[in-house]
PDB file of N, CA and C in Angstrom:
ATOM      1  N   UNK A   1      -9.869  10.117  -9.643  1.00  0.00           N
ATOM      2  CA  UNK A   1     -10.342  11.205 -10.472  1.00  0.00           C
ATOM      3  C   UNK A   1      -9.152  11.964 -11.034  1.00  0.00           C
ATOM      4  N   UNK A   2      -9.016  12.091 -12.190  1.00  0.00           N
ATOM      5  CA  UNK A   2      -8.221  13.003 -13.064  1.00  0.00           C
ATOM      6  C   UNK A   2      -8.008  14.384 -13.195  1.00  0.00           C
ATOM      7  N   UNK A   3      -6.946  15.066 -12.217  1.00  0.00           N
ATOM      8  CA  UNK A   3      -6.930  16.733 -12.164  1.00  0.00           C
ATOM      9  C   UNK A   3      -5.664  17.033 -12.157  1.00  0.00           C
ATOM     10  N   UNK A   4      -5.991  18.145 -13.127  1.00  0.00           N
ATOM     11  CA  UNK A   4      -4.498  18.688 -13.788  1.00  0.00           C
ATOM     12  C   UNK A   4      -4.309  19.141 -12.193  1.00  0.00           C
ATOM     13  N   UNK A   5      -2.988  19.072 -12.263  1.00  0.00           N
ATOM     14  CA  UNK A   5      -1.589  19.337 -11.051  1.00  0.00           C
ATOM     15  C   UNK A   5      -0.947  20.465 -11.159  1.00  0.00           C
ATOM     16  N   UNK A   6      -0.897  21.962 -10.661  1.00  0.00           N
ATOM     17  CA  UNK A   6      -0.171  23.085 -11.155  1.00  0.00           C
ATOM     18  C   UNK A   6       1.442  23.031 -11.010  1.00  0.00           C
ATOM     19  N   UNK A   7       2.301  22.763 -11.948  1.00  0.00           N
ATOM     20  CA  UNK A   7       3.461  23.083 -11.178  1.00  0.00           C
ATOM     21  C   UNK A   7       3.833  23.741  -9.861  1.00  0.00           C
ATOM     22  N   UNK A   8       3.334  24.697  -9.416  1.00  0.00           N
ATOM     23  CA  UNK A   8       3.450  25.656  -8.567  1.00  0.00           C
ATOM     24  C   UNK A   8       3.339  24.559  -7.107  1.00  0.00           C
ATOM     25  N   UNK A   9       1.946  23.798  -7.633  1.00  0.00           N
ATOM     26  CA  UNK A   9       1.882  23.285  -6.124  1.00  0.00           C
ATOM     27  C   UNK A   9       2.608  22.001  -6.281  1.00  0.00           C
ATOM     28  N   UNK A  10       3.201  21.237  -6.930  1.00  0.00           N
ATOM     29  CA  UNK A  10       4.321  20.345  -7.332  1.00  0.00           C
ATOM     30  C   UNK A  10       5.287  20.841  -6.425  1.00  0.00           C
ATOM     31  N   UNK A  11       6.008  21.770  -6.908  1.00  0.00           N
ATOM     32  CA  UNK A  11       6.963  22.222  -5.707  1.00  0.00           C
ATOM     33  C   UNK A  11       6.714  22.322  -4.538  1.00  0.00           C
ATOM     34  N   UNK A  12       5.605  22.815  -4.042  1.00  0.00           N
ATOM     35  CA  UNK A  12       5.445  22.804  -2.787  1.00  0.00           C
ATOM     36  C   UNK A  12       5.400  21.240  -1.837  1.00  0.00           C
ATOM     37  N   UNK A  13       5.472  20.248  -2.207  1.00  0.00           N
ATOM     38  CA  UNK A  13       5.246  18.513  -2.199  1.00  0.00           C
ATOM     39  C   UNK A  13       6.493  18.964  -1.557  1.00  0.00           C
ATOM     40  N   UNK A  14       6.601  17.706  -0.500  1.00  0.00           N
ATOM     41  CA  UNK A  14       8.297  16.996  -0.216  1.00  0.00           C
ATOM     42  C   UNK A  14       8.506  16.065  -0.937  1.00  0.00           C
ATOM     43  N   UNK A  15       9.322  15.885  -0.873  1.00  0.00           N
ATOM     44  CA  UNK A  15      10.134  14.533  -2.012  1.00  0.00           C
ATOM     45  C   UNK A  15       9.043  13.085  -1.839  1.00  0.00           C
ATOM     46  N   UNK A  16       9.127  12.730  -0.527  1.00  0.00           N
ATOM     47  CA  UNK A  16       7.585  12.018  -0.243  1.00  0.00           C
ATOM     48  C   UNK A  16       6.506  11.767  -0.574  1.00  0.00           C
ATOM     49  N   UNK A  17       5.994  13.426  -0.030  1.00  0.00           N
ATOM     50  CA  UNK A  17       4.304  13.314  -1.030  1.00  0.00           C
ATOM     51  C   UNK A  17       4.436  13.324  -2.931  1.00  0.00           C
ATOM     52  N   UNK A  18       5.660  13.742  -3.068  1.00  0.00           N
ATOM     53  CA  UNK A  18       5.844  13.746  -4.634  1.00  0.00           C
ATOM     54  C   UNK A  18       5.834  12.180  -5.171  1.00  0.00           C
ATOM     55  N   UNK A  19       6.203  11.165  -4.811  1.00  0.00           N
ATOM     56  CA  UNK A  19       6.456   9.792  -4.949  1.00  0.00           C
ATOM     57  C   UNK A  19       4.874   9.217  -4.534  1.00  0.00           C
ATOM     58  N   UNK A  20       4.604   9.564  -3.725  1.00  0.00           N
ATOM     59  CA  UNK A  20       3.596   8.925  -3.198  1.00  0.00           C
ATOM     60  C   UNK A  20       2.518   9.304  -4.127  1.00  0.00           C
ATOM     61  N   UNK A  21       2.129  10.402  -4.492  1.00  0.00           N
ATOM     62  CA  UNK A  21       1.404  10.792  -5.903  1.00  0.00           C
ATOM     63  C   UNK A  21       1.771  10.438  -7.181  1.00  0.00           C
ATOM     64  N   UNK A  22       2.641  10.255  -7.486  1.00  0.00           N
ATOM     65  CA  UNK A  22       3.432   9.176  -8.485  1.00  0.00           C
ATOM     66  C   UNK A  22       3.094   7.779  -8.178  1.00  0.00           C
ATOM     67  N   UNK A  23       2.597   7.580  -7.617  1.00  0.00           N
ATOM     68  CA  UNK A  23       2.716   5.900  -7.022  1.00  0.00           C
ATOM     69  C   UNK A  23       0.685   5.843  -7.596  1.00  0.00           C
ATOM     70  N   UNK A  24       0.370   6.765  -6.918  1.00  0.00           N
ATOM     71  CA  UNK A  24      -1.249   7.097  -6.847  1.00  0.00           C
ATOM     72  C   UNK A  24      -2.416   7.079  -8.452  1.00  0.00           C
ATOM     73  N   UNK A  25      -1.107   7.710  -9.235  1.00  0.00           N
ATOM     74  CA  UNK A  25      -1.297   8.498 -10.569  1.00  0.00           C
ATOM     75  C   UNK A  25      -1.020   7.256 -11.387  1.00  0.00           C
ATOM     76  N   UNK A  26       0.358   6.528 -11.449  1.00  0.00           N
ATOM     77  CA  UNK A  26       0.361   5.170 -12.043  1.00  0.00           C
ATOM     78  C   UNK A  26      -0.493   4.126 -11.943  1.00  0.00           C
ATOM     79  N   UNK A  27      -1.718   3.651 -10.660  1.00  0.00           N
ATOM     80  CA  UNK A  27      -2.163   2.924 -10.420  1.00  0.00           C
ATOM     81  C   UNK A  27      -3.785   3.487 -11.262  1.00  0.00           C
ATOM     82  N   UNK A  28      -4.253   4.506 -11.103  1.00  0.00           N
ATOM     83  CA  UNK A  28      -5.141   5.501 -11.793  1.00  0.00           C
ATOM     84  C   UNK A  28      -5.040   5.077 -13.582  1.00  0.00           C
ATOM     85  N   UNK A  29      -3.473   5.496 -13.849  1.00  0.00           N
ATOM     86  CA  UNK A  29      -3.073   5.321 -15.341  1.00  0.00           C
ATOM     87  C   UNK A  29      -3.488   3.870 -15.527  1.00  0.00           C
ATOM     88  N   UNK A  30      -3.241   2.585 -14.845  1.00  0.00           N
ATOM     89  CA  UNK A  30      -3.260   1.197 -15.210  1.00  0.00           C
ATOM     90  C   UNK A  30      -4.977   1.039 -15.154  1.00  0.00           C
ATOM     91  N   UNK A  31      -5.626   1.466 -14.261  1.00  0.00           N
ATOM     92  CA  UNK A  31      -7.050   1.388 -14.200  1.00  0.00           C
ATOM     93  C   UNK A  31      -7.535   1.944 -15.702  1.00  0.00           C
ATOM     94  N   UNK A  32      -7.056   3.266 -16.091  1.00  0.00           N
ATOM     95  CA  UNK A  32      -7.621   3.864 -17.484  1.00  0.00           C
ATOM     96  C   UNK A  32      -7.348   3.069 -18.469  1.00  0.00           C
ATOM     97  N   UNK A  33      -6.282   2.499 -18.558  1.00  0.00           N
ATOM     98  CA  UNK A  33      -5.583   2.007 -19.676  1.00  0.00           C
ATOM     99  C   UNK A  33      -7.046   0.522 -19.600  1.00  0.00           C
ATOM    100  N   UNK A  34      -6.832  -0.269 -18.370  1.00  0.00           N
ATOM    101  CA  UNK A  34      -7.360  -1.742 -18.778  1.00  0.00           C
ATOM    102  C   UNK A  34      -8.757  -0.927 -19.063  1.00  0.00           C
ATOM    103  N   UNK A  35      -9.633   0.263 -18.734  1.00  0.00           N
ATOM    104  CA  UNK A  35     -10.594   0.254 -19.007  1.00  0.00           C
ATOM    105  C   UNK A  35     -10.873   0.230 -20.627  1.00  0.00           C
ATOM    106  N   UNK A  36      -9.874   1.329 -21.450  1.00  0.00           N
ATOM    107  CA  UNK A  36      -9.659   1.394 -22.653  1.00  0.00           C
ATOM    108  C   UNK A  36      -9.649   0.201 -23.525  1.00  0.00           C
ATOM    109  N   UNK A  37      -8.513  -0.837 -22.724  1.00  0.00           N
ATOM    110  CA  UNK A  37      -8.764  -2.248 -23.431  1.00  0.00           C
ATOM    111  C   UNK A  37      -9.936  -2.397 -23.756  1.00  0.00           C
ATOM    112  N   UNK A  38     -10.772  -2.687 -22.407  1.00  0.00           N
ATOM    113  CA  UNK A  38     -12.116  -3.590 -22.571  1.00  0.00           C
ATOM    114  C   UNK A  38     -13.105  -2.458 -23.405  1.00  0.00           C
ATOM    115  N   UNK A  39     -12.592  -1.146 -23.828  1.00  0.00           N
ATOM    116  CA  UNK A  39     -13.408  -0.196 -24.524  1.00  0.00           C
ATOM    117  C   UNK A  39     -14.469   0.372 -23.857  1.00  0.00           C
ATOM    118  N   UNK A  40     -14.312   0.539 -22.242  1.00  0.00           N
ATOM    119  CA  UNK A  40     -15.160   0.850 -20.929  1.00  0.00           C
ATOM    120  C   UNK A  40     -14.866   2.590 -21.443  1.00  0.00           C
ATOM    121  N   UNK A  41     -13.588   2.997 -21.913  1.00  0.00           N
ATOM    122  CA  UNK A  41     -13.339   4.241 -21.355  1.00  0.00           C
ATOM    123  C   UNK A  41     -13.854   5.464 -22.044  1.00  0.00           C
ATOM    124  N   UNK A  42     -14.381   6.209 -20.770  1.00  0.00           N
ATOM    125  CA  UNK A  42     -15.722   7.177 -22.225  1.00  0.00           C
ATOM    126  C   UNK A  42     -14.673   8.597 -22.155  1.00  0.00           C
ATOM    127  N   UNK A  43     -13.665   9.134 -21.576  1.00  0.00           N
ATOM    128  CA  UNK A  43     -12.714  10.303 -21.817  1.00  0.00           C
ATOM    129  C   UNK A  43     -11.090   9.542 -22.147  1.00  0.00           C
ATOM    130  N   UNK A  44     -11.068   9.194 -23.470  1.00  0.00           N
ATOM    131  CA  UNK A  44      -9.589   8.819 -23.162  1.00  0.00           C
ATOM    132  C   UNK A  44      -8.313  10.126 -22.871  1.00  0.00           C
ATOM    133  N   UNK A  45      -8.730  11.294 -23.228  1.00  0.00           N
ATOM    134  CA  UNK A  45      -7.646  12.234 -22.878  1.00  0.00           C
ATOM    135  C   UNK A  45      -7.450  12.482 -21.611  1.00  0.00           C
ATOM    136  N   UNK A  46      -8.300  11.483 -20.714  1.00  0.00           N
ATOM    137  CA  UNK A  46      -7.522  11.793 -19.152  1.00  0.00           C
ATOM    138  C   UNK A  46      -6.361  10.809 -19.511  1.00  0.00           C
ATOM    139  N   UNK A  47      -5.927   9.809 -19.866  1.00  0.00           N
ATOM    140  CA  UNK A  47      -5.063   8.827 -20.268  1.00  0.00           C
ATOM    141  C   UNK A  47      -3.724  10.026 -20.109  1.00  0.00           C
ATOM    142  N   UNK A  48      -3.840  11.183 -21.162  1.00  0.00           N
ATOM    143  CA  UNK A  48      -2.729  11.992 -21.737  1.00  0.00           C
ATOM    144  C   UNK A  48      -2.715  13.063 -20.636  1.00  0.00           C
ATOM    145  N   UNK A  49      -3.658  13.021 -20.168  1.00  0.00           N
ATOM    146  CA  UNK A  49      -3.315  14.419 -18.388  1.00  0.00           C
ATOM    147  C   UNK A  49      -2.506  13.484 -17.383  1.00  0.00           C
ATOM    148  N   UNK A  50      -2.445  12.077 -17.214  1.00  0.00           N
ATOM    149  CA  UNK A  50      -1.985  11.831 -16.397  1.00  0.00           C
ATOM    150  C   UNK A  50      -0.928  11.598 -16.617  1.00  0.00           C
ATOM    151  N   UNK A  51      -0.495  10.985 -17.796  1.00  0.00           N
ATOM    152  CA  UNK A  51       0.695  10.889 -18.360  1.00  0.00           C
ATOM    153  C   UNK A  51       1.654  11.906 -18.116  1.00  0.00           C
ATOM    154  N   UNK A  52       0.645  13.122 -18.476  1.00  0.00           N
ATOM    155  CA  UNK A  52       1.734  14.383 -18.439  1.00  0.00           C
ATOM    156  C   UNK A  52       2.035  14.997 -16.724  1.00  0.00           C
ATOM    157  N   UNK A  53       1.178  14.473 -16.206  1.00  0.00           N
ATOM    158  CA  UNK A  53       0.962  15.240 -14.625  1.00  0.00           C
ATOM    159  C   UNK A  53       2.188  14.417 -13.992  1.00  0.00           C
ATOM    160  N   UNK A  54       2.554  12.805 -14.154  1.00  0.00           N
ATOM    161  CA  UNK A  54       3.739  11.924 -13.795  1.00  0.00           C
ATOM    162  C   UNK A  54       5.093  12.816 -13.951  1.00  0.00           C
ATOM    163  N   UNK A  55       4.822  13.088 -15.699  1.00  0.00           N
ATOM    164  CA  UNK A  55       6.089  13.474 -15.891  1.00  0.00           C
ATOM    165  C   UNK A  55       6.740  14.672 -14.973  1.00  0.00           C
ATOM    166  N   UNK A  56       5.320  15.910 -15.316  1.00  0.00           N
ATOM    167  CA  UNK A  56       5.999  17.199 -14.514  1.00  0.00           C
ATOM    168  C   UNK A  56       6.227  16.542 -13.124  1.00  0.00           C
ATOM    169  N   UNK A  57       5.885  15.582 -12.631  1.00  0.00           N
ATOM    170  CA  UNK A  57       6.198  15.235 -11.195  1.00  0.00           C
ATOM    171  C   UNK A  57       7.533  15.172 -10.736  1.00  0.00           C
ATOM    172  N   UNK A  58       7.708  14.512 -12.049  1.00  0.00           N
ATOM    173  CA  UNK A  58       9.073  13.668 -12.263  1.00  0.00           C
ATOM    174  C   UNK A  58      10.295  14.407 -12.168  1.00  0.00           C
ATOM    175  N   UNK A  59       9.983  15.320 -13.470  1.00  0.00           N
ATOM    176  CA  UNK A  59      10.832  16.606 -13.367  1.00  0.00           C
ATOM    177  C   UNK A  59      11.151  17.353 -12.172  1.00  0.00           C
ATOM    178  N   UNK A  60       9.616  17.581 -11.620  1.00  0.00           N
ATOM    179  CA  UNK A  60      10.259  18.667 -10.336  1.00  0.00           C
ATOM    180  C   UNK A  60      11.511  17.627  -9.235  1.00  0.00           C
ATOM    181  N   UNK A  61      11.013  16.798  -9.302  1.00  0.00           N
ATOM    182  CA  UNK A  61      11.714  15.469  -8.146  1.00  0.00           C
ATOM    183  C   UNK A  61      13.218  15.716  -9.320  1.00  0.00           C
ATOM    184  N   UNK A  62      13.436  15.652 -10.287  1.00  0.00           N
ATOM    185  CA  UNK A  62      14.689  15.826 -10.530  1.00  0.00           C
ATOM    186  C   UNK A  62      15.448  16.822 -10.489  1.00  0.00           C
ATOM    187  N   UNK A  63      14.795  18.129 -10.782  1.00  0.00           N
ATOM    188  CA  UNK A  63      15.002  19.523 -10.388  1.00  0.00           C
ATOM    189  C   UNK A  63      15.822  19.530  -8.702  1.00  0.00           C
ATOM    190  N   UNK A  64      14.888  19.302  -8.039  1.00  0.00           N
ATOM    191  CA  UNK A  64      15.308  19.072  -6.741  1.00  0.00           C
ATOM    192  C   UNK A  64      16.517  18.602  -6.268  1.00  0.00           C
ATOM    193  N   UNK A  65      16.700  17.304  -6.744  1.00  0.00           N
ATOM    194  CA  UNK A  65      18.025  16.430  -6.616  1.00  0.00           C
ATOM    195  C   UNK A  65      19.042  17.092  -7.508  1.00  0.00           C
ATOM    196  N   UNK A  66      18.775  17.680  -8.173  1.00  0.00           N
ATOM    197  CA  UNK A  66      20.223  18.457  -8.892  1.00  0.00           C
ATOM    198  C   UNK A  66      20.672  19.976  -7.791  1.00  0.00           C
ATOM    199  N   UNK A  67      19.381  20.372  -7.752  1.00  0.00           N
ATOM    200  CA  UNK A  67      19.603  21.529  -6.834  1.00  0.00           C
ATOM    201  C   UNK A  67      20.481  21.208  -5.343  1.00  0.00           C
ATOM    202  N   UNK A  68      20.345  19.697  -4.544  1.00  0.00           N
ATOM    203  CA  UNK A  68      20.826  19.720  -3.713  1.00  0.00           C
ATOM    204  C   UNK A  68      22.533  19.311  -3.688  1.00  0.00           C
ATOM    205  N   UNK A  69      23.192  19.333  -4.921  1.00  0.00           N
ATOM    206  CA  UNK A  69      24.349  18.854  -5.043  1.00  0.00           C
ATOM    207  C   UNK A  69      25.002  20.196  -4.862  1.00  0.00           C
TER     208      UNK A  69
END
């Protein structure tokens, strides 16, 4: 199921659960996408929430690793 992610609680993740929801969210994204192929998919703008929910993931996980240098 497709739910926007607040930054706020992004940070609160360890580096762990941050990957591991990244891992969760890509497999979600590949399910939407083949549904779209076969023209199954009746909301394609969850396609573009998850997309974007990866990225801020992404970011905070890089945020992080700069902060610890």
């Amino acid at each position: 199921m497709v739910k926007f992610v607040k930054t706020n609680d992004i940070r609160k993740m360890t580096t762990e659960e941050m990957n591991k929801k990244i891992e969760e969210l890509k497999v979600e994204l590949f399910d939407l996408r083949m549904k779209q192929a076969t023209g199954n998919l009746d909301k394609p703008h969850k396609i573009d929430v998850l997309r974007k929910t990866i990225a801020r993931i992404k970011t905070v996980l890089n945020e992080k690793d700069g902060s610890e240098n």
